[in-house]
N, C-alpha and C. Protein backbone atom coordinates (compact mmCIF):
# COMPACT_ATOMS: atom_id res chain seq x y z
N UNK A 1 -2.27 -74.43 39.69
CA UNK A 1 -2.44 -73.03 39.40
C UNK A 1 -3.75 -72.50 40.00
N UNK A 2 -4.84 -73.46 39.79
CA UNK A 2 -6.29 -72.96 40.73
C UNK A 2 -6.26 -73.10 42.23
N UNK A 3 -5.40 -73.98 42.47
CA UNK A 3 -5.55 -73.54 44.02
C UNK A 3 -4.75 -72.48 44.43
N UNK A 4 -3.79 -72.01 43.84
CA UNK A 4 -2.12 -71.23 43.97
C UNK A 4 -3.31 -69.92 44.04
N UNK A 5 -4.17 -69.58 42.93
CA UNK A 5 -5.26 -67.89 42.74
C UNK A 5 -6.45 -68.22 43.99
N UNK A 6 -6.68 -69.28 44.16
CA UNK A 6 -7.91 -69.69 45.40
C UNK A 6 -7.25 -69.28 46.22
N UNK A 7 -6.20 -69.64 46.67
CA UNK A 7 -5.64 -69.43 47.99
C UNK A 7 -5.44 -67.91 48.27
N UNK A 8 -4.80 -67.46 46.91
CA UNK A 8 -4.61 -65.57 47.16
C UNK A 8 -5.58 -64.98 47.59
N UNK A 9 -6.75 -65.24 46.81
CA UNK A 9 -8.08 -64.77 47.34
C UNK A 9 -8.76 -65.33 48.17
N UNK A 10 -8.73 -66.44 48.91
CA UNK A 10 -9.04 -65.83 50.36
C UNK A 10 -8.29 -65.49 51.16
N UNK A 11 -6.62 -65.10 51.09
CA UNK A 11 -5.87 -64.41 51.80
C UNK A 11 -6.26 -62.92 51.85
N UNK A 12 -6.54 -62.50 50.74
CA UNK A 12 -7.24 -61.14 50.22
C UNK A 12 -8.19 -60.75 51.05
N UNK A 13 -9.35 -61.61 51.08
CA UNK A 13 -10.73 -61.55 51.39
C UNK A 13 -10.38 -61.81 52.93
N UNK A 14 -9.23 -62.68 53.51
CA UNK A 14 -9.43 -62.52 55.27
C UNK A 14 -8.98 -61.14 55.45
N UNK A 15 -7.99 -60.27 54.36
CA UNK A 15 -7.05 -59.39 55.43
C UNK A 15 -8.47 -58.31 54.45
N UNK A 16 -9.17 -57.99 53.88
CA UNK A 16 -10.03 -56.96 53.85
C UNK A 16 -11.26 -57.23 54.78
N UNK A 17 -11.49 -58.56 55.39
CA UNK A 17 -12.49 -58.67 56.45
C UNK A 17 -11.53 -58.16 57.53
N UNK A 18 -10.63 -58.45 57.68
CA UNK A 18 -9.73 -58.07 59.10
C UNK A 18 -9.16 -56.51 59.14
N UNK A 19 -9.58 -56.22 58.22
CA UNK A 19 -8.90 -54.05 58.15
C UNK A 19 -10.36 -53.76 58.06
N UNK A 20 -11.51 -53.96 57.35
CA UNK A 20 -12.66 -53.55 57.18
C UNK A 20 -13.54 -53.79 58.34
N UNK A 21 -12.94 -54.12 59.03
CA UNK A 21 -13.88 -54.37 60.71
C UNK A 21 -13.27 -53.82 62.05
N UNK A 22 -11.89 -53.63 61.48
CA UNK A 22 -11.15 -52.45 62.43
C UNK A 22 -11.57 -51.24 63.00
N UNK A 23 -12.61 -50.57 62.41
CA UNK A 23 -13.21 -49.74 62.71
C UNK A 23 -13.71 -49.68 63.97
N UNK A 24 -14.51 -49.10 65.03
CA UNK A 24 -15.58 -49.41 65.42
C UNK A 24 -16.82 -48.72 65.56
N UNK A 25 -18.22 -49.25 65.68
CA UNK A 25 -18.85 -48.18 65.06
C UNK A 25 -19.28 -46.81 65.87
N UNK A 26 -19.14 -46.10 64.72
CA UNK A 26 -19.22 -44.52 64.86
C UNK A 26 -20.55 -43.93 65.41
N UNK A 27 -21.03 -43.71 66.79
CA UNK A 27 -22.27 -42.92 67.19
C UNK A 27 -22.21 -41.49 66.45
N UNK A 28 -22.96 -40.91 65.60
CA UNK A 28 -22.83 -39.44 65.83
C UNK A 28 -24.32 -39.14 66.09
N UNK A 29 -24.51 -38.97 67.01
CA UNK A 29 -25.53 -38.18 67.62
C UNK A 29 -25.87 -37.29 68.70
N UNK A 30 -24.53 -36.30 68.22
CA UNK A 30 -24.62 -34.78 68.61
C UNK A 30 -24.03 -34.23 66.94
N UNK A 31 -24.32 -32.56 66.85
CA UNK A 31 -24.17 -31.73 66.04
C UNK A 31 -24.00 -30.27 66.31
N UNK A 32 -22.54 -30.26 65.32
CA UNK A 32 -22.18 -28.76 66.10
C UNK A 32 -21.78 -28.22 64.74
N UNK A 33 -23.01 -26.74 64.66
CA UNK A 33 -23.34 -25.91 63.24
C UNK A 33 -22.38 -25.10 63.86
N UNK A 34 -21.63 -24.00 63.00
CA UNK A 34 -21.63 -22.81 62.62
C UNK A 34 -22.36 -21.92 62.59
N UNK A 35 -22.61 -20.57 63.83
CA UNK A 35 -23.42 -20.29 64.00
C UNK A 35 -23.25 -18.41 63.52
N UNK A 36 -21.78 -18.36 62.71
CA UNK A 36 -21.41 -16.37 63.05
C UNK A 36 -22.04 -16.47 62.06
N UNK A 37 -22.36 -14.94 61.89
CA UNK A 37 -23.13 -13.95 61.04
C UNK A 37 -21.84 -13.77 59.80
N UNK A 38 -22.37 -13.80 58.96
CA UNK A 38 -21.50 -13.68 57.74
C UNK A 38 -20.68 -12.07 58.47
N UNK A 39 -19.11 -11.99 57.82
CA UNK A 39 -18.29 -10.95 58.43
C UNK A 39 -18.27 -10.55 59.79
N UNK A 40 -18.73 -11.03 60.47
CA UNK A 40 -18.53 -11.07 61.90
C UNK A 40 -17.41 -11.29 62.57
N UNK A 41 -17.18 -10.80 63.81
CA UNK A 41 -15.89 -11.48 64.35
C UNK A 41 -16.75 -11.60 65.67
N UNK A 42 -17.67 -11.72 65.99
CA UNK A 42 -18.44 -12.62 67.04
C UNK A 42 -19.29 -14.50 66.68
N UNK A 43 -18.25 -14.89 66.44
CA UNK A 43 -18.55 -15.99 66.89
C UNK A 43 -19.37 -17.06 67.69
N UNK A 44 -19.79 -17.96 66.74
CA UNK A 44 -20.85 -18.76 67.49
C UNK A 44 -20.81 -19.95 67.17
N UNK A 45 -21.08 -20.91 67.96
CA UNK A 45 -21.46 -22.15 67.63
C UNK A 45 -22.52 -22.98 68.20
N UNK A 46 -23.29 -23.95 67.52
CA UNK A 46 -24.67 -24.79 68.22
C UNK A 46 -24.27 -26.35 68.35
N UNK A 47 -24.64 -26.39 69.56
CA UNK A 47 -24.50 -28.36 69.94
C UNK A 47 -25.89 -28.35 69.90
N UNK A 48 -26.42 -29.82 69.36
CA UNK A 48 -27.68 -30.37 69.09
C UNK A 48 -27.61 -31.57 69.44
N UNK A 49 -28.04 -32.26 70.31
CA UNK A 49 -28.11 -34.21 71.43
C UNK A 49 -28.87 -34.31 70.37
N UNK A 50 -29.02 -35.69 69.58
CA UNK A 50 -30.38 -36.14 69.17
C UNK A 50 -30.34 -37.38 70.27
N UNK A 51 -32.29 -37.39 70.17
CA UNK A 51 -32.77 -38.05 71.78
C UNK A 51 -32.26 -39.65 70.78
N UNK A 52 -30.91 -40.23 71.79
CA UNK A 52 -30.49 -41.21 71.21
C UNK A 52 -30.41 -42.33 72.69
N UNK A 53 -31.25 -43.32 72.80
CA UNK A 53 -31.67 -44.01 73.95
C UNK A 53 -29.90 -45.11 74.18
N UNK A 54 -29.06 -45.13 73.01
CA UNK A 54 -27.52 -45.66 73.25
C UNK A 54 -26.49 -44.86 73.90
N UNK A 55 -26.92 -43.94 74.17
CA UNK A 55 -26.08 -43.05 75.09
C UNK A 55 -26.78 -41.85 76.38
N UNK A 56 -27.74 -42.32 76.63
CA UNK A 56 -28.42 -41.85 77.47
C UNK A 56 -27.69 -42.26 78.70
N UNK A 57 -26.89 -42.89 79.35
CA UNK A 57 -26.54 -43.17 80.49
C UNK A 57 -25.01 -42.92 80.62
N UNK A 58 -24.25 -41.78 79.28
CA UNK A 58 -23.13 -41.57 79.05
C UNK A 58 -23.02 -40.02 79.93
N UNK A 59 -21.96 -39.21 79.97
CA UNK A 59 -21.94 -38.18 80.21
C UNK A 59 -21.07 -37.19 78.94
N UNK A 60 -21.22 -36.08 79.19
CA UNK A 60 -21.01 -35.22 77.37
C UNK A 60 -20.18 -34.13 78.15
N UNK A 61 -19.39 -34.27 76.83
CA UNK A 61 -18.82 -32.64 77.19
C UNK A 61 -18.35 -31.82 75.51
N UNK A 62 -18.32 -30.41 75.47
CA UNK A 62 -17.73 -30.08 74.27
C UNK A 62 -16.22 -30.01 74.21
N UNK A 63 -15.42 -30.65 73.34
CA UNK A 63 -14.14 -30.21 73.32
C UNK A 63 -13.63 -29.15 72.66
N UNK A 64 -12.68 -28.46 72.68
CA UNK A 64 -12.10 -27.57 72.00
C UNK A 64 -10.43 -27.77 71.52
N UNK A 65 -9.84 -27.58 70.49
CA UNK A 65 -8.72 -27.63 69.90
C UNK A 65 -8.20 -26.05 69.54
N UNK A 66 -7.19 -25.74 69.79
CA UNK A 66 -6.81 -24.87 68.87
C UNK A 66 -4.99 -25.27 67.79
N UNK A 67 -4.70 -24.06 66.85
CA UNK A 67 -3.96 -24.47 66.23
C UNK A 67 -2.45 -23.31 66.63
N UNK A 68 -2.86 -23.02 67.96
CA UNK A 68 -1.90 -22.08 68.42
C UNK A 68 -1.76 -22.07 69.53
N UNK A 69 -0.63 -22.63 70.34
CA UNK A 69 -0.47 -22.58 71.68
C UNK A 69 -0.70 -21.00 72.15
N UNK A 70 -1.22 -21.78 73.86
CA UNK A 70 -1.13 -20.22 74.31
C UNK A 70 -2.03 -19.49 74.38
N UNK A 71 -3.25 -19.83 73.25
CA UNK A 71 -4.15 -19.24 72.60
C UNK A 71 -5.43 -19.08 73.71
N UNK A 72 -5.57 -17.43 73.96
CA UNK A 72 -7.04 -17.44 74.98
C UNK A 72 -7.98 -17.35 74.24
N UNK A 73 -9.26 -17.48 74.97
CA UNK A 73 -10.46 -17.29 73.53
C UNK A 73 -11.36 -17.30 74.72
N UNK A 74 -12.12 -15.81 74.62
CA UNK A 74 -13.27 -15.66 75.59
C UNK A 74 -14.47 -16.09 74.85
N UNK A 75 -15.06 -17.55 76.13
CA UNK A 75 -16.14 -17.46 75.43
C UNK A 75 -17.71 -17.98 76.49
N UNK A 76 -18.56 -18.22 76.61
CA UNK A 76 -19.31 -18.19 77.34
C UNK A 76 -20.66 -18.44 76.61
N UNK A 77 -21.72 -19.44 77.43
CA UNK A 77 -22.59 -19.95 77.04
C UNK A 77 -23.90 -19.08 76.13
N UNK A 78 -24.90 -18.82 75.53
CA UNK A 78 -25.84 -17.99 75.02
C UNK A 78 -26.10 -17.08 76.36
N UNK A 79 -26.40 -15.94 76.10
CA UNK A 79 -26.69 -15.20 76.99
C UNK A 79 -26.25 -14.87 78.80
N UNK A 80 -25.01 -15.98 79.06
CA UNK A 80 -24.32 -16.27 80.13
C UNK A 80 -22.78 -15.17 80.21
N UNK A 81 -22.75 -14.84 80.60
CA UNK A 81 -21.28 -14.25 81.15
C UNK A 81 -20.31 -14.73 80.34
N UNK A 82 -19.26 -14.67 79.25
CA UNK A 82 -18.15 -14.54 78.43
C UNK A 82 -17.16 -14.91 79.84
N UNK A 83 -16.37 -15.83 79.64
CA UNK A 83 -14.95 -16.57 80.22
C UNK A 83 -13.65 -16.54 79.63
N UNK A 84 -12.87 -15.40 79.98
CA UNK A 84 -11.47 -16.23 79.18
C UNK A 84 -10.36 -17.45 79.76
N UNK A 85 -10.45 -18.41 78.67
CA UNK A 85 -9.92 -19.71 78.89
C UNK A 85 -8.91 -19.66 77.94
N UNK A 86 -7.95 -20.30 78.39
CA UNK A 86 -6.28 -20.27 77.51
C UNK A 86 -5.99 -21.93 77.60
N UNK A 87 -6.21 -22.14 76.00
CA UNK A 87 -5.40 -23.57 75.48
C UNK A 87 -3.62 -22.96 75.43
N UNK A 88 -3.46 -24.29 76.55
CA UNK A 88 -1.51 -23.71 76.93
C UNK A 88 -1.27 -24.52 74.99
N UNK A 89 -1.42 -25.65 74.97
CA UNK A 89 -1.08 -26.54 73.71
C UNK A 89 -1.85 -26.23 72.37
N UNK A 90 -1.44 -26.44 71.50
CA UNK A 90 -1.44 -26.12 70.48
C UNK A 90 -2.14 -28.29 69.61
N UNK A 91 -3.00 -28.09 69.01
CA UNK A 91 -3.34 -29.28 68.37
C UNK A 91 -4.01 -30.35 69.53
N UNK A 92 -4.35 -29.57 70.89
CA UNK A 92 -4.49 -30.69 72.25
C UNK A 92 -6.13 -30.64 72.26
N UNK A 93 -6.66 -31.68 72.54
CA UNK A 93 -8.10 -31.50 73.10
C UNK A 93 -8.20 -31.02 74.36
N UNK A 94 -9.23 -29.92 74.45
CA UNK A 94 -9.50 -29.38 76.06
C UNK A 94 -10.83 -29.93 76.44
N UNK A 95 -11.08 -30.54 76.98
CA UNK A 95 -12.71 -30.11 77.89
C UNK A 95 -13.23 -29.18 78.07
N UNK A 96 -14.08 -28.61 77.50
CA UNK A 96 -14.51 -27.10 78.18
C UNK A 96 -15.08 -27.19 79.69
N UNK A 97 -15.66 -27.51 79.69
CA UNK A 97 -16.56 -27.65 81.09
C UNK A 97 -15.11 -27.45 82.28
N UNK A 98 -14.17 -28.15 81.97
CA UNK A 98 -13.39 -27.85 82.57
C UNK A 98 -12.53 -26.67 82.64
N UNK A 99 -12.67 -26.33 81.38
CA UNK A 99 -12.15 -25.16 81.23
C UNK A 99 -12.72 -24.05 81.79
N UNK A 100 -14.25 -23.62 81.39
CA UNK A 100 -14.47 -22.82 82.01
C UNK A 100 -14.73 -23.17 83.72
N UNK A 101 -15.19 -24.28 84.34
CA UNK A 101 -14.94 -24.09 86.01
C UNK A 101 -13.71 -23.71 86.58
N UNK A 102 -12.67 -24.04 85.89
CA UNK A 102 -11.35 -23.95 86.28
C UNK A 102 -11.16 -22.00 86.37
N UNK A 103 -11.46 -21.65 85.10
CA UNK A 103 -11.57 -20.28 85.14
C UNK A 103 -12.05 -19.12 85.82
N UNK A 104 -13.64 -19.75 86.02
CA UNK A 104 -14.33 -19.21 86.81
C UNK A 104 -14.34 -19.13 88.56
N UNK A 105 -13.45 -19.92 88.71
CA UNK A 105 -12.55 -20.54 90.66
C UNK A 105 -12.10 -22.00 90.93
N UNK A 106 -11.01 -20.93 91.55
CA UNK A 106 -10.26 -22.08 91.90
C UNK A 106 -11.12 -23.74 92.49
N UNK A 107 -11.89 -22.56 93.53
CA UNK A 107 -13.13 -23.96 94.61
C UNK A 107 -14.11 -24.65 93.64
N UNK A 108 -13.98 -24.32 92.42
CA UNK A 108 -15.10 -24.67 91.87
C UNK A 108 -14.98 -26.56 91.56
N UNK A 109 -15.89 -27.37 91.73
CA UNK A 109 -16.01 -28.44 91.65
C UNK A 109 -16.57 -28.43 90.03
N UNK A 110 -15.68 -29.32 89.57
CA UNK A 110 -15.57 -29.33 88.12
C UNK A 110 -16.82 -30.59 87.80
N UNK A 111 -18.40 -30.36 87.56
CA UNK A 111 -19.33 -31.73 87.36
C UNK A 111 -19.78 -31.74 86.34
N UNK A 112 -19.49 -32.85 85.24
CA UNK A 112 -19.81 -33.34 83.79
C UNK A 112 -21.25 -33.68 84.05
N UNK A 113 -22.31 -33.00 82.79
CA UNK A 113 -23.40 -33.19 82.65
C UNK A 113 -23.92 -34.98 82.20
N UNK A 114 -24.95 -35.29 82.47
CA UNK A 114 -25.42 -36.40 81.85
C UNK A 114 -25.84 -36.16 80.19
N UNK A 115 -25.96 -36.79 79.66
CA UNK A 115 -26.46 -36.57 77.85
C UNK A 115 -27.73 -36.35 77.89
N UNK A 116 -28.89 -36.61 79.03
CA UNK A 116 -30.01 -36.10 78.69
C UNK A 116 -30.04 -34.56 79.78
N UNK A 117 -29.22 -34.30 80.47
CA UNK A 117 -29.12 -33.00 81.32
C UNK A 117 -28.32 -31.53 80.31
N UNK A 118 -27.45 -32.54 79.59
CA UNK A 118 -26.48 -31.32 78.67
C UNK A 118 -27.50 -30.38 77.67
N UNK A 119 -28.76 -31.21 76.93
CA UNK A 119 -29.12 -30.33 76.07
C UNK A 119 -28.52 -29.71 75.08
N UNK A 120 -29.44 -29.01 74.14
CA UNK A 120 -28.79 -27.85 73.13
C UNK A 120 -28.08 -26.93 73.97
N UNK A 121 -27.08 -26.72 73.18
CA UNK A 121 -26.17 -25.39 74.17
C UNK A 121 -26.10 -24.41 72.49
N UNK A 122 -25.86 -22.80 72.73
CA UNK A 122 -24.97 -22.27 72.18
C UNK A 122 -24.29 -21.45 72.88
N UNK A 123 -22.61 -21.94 71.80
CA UNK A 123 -21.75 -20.64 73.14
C UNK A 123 -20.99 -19.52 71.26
N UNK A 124 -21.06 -18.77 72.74
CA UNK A 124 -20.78 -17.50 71.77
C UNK A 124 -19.20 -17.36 72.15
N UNK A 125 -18.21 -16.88 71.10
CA UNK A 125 -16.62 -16.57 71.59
C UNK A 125 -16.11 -15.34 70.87
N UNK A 126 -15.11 -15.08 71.25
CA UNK A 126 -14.26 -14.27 70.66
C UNK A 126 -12.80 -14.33 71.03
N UNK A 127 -11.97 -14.07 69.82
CA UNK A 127 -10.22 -14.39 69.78
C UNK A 127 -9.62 -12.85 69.60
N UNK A 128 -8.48 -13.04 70.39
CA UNK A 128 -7.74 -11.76 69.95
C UNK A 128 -7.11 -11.65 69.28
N UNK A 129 -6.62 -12.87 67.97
CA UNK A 129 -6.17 -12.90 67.21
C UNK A 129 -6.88 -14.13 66.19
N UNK A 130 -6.45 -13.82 65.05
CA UNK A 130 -6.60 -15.27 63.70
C UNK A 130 -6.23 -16.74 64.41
N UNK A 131 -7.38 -17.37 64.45
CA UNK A 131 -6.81 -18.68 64.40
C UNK A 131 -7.82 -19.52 64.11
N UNK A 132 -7.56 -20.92 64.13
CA UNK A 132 -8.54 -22.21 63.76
C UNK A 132 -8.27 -22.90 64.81
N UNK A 133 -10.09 -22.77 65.23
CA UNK A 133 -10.21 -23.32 66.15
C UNK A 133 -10.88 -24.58 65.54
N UNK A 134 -11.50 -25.63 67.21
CA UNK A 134 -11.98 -27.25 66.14
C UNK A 134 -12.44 -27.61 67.27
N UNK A 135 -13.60 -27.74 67.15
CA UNK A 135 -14.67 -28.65 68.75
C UNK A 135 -14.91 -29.80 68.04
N UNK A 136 -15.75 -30.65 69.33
CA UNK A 136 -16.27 -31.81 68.82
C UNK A 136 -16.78 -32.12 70.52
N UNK A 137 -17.84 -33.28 70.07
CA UNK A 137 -18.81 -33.24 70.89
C UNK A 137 -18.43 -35.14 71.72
N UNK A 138 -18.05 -35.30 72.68
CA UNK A 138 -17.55 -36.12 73.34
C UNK A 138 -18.49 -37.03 74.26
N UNK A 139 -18.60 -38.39 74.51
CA UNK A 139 -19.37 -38.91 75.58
C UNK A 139 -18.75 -39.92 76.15
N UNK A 140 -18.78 -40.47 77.56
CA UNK A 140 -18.18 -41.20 78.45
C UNK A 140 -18.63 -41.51 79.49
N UNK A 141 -17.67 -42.47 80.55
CA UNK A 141 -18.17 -42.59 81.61
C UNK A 141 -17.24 -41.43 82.78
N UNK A 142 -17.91 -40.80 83.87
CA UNK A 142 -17.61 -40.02 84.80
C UNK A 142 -16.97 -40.93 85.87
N UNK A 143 -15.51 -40.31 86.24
CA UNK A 143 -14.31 -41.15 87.65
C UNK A 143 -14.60 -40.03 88.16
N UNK A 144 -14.17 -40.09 89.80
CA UNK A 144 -13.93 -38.60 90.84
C UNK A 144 -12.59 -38.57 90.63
N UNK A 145 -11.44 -37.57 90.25
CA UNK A 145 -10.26 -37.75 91.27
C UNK A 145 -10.55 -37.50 92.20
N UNK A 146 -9.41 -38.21 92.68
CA UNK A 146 -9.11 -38.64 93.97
C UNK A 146 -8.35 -37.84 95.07
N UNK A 147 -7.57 -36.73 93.93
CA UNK A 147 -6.87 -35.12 94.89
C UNK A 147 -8.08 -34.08 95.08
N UNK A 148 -8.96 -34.12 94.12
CA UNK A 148 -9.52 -32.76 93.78
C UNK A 148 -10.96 -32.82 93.75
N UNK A 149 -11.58 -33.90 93.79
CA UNK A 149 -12.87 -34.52 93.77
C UNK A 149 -13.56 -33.47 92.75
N UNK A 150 -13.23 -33.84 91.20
CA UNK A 150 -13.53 -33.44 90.41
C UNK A 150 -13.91 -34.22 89.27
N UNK A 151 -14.89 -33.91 88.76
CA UNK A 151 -15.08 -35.18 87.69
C UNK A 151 -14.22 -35.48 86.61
N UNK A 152 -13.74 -36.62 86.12
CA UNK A 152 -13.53 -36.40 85.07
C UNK A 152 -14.07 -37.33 84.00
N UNK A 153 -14.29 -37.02 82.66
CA UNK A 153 -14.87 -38.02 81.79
C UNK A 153 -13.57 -38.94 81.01
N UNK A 154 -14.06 -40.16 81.23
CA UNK A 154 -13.30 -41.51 80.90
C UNK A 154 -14.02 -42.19 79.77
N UNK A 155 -12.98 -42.54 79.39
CA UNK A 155 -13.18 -43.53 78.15
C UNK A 155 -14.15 -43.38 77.47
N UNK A 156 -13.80 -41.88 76.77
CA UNK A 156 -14.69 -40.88 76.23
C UNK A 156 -14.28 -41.71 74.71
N UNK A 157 -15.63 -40.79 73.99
CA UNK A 157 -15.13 -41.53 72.54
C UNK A 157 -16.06 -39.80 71.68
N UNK A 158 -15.98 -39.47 70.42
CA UNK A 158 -16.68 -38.32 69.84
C UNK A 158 -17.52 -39.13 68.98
N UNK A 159 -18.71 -38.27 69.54
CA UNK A 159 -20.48 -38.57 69.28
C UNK A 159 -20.38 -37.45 67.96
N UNK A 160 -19.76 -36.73 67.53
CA UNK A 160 -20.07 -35.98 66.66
C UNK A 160 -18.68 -35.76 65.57
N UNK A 161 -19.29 -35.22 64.32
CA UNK A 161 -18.05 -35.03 63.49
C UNK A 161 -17.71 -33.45 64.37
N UNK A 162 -16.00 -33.09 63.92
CA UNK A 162 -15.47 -32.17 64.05
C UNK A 162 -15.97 -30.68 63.34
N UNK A 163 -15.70 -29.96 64.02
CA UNK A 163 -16.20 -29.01 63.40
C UNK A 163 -14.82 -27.58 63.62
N UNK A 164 -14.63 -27.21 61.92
CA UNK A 164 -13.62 -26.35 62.37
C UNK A 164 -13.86 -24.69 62.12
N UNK A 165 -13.75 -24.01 63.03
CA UNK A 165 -13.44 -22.48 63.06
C UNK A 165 -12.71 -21.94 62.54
N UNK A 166 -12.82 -20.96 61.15
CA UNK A 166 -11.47 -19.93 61.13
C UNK A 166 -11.68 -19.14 61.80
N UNK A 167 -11.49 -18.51 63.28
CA UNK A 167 -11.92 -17.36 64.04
C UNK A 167 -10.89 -16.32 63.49
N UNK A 168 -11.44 -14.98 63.46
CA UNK A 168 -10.93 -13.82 63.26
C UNK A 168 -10.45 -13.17 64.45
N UNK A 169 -9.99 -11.91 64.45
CA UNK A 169 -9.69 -11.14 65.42
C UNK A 169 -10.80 -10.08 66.04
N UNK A 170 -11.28 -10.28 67.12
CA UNK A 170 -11.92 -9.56 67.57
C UNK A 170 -11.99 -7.76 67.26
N UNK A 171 -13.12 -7.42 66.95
CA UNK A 171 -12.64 -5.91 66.70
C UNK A 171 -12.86 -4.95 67.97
């Protein structure tokens, strides 16, 4: 009978070492506040790098989600020119960076910042309708394609928790 309960428990104890290590561990060191003015329908948000020497040789980008295909949402860096960019998918991660070069021309060579080049950013947006939006702050290593000689970030993983938007309708 004592070996029959010994044995359960360390069957127990391998499969909670073997699910409890499944994980892997979580960097968060970027941060993205909420930045609108109470009743506003100008929109804002802040990315914050903390100087983290484990990802200094990664490259960053902000992602964006929305919960509505289709969905455009002009938006553009602090004090920079406003872009409208259209998530075709609904629940998909976008790249912004890509998003807005893509927007801004066709010729434009799409180049992912380094993590100590990205810095604090704030970008300011606006929606033409209700929706929830959801960024998060991404890091990886940079491939060229090979059609378009454009960067793209690989075997990205999120440096930051999610952060979600109820955006309003622009007035």
């Amino acid at each position: 009978m004592k070996k029959k309960c010994f044995m359960v428990l360390c069957v127990l104890f391998c499969c909670a070492l073997l699910f409890g290590c499944e994980r892997e561990t979580l960097l968060r060191v970027a941060h993205i506040s909420d930045n609108t003015a109470a009743r506003s329908t100008n929109h804002s948000i802040k990315v914050i790098l903390d100087d983290d020497k484990r990802v200094k040789e990664k490259y960053v980008d902000l992602q964006i989600k929305s919960d509505k295909s289709g969905q455009s949402v002009l938006i553009g860096e602090d004090r920079n020119d406003q872009t409208t960019i259209v998530l075709d998918k609904a629940d998909f991660w976008y790249n912004l960076t890509y998003l807005l070069d893509k927007a801004n021309g066709i010729d434009v060579k799409v180049e992912c910042l380094s993590y100590t080049d990205y810095g604090d950013k704030i970008f300011n947006f606006n929606v033409p309708n209700d929706v929830k939006l959801t960024f998060r702050v991404v890091a990886g290593a940079v491939k060229k394609d090979e059609d378009t000689g454009d960067d793209i970030l690989v075997l990205s993983e999120d440096i930051s928790d999610e952060v979600r938007i109820n955006a309003k309708k622009s007035l």
